[in-house]
N, C-alpha and C. Protein backbone atom coordinates (compact mmCIF):
# COMPACT_ATOMS: atom_id res chain seq x y z
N UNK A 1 180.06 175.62 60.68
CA UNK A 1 180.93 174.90 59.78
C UNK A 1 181.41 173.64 60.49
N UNK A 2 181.28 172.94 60.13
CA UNK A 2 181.66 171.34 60.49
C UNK A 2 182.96 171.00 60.30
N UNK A 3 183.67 170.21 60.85
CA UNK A 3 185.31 169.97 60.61
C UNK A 3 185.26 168.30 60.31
N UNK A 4 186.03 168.53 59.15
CA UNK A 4 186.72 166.98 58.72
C UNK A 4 187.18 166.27 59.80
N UNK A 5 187.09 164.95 60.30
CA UNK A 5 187.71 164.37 61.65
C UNK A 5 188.90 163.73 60.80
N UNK A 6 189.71 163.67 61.62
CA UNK A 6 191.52 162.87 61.86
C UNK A 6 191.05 161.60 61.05
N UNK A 7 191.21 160.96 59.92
CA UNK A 7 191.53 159.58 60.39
C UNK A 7 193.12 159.18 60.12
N UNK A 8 194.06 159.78 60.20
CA UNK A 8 195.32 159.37 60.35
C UNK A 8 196.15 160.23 61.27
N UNK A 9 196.80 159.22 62.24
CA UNK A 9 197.44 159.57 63.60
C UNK A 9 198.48 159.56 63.14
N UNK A 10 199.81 160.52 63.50
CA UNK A 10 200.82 159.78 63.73
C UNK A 10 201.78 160.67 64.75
N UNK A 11 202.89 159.65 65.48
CA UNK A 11 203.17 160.11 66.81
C UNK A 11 204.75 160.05 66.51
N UNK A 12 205.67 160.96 66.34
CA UNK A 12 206.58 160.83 66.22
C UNK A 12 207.18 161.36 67.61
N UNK A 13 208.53 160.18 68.01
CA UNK A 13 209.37 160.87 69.05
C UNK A 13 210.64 161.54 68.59
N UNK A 14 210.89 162.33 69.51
CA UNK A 14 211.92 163.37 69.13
C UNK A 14 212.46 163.96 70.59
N UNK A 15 213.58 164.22 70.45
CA UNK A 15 214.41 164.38 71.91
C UNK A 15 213.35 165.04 73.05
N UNK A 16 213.28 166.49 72.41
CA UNK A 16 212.29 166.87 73.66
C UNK A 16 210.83 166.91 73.24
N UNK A 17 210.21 165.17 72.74
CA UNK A 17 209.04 164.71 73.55
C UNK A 17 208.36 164.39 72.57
N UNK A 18 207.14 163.53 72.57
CA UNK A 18 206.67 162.84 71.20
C UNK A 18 205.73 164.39 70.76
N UNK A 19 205.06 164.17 69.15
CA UNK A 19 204.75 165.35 68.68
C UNK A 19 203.46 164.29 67.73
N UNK A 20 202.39 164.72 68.21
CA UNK A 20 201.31 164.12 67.67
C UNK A 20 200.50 164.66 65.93
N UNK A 21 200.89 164.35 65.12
CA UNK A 21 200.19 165.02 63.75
C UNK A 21 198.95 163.97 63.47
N UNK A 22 197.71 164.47 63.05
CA UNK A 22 196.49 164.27 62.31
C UNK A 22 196.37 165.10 61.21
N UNK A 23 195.42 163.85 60.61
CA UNK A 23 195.24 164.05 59.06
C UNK A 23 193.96 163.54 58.69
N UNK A 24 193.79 164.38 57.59
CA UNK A 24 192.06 163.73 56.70
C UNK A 24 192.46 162.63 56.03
N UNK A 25 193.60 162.91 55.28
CA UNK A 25 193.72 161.20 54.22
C UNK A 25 195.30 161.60 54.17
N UNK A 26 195.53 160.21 53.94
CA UNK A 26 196.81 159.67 53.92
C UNK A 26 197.93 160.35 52.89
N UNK A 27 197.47 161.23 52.31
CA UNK A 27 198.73 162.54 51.17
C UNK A 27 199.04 163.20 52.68
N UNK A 28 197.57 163.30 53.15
CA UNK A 28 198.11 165.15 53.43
C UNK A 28 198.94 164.41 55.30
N UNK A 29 198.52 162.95 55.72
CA UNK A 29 199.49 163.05 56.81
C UNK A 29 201.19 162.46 56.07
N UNK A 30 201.13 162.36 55.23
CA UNK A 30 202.68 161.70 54.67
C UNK A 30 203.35 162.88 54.27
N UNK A 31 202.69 164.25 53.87
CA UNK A 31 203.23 165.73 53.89
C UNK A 31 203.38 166.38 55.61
N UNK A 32 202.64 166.13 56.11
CA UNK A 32 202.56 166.68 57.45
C UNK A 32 203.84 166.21 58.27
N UNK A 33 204.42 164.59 58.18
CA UNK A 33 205.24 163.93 58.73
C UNK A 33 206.91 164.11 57.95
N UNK A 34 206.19 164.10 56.56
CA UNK A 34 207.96 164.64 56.03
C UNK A 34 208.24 166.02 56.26
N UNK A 35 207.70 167.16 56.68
CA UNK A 35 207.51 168.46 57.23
C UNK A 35 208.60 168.55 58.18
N UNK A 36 207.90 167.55 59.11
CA UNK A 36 208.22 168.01 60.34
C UNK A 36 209.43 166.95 60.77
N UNK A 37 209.60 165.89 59.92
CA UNK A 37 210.66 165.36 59.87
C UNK A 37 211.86 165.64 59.39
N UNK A 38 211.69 166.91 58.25
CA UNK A 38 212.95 167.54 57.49
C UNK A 38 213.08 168.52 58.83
N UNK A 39 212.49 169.13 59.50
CA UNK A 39 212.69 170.30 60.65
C UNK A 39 213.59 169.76 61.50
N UNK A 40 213.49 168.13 62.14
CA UNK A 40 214.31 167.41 63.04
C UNK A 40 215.84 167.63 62.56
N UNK A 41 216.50 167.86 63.41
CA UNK A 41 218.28 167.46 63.17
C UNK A 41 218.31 166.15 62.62
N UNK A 42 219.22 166.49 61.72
CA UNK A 42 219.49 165.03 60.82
C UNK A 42 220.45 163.73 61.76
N UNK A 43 221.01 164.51 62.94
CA UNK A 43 221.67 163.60 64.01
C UNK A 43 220.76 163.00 65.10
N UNK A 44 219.79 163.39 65.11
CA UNK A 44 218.29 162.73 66.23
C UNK A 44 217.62 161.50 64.97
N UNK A 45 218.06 161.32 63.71
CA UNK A 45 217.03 160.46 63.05
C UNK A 45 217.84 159.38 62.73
N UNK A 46 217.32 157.93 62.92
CA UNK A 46 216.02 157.71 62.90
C UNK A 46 214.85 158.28 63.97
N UNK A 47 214.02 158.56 63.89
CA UNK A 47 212.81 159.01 64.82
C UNK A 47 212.13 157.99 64.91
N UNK A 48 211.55 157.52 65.96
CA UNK A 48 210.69 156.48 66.49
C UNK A 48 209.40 156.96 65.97
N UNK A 49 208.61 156.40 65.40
CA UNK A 49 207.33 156.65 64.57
C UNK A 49 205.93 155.73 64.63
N UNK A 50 204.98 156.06 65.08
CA UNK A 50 203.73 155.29 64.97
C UNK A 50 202.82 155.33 64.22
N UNK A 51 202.16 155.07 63.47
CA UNK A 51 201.03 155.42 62.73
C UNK A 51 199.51 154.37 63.02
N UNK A 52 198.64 155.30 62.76
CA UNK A 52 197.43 154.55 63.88
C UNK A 52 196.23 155.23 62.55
N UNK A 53 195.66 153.71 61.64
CA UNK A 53 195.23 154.41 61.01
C UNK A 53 193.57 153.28 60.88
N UNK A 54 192.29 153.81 60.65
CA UNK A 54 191.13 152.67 60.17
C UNK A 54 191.55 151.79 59.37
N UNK A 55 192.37 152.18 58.16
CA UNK A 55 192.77 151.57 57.23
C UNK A 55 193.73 150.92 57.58
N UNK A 56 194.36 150.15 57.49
CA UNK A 56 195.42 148.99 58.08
C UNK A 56 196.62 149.18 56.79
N UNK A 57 196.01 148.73 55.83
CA UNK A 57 196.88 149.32 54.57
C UNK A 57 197.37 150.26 54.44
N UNK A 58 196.87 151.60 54.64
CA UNK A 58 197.08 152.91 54.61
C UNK A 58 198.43 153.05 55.38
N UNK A 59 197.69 152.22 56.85
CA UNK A 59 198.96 152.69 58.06
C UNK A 59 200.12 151.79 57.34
N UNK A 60 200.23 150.68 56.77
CA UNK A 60 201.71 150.46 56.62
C UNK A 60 202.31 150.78 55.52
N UNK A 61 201.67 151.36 54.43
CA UNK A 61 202.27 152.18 53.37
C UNK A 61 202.92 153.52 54.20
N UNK A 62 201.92 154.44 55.01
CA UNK A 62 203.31 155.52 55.50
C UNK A 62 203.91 154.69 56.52
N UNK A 63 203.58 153.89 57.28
CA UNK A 63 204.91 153.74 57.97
C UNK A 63 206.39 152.89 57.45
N UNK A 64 206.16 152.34 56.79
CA UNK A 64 206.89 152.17 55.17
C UNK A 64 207.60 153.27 54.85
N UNK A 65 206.27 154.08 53.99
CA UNK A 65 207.28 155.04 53.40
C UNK A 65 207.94 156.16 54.53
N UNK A 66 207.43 156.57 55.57
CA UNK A 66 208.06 157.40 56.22
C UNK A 66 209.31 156.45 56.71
N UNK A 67 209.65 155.57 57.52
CA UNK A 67 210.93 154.77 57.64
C UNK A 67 212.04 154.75 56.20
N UNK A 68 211.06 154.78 55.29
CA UNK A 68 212.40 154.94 54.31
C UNK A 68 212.68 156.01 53.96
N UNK A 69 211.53 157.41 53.99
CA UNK A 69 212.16 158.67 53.98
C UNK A 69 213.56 159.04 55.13
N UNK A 70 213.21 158.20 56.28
CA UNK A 70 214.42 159.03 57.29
C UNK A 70 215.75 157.70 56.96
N UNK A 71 215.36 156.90 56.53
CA UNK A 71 216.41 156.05 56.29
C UNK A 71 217.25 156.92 55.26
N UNK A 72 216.85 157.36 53.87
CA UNK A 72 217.13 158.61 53.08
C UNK A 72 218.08 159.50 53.59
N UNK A 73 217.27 159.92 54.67
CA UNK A 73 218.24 161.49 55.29
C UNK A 73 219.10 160.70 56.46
N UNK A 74 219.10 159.59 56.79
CA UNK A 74 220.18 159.43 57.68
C UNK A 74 221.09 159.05 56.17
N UNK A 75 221.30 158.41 55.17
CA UNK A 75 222.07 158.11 54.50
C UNK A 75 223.22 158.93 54.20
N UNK A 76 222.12 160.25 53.98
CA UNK A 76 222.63 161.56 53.49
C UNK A 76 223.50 162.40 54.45
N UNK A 77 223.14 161.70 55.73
CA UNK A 77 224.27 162.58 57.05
C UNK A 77 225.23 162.13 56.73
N UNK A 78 225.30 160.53 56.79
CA UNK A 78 226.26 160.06 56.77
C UNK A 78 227.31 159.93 56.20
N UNK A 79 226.41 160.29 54.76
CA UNK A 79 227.58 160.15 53.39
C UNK A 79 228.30 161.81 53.70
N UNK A 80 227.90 163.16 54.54
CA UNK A 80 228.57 163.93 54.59
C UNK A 80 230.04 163.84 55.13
N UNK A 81 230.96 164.72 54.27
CA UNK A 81 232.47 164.66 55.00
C UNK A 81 232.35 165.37 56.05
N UNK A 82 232.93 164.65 57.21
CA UNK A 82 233.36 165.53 58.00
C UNK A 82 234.92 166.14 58.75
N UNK A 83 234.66 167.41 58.58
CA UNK A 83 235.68 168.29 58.34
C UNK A 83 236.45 168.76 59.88
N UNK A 84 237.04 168.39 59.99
CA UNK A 84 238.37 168.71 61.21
C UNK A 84 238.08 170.26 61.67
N UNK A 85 237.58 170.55 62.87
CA UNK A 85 238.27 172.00 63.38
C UNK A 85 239.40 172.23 62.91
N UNK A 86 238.93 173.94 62.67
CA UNK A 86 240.95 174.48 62.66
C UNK A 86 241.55 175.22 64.12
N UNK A 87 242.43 174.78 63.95
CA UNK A 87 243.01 175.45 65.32
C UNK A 87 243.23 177.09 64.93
N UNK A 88 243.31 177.67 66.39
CA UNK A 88 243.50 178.94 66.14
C UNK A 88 244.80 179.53 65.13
């Protein structure tokens, strides 16, 4: 059985250490990257992000859209209240 090759890289950093995802076509790495980008603490993002693709177009549509997905969830930290410890 023969295997589909990578043509979409992408290298996200994250505290402990960059995390390399490949992909056949550009759905299934823009699912692979919001995955593993909802898994990250919402206080580590933005995440430093690369995308390395044949297609040139391809690569700046996700790196596009992935920058505005975490732009999204940082919004969403931010807009959370945050709530005071109670003392004993």
């Amino acid at each position: 059985m023969s295997e589909i090759p990578a043509t979409v890289a992408i290298l996200i950093g994250t505290p402990a250490g960059a995390r390399l995802l490949a992909a056949a076509t550009e759905r299934e790495a823009a699912r692979n990257a919001e995955l593993f980008l909802l898994r990250l603490p919402a206080e580590t993002l933005p995440a430093p992000l690369w995308v390395q693709c044949a297609d040139k177009a391809a690569g700046d549509r996700l790196t596009a859209y992935l920058s505005d997905f975490q732009a999204e969830r940082v919004e969403e930290r931010d807009a959370m209240p945050v709530f005071p410890e109670r003392g004993p």
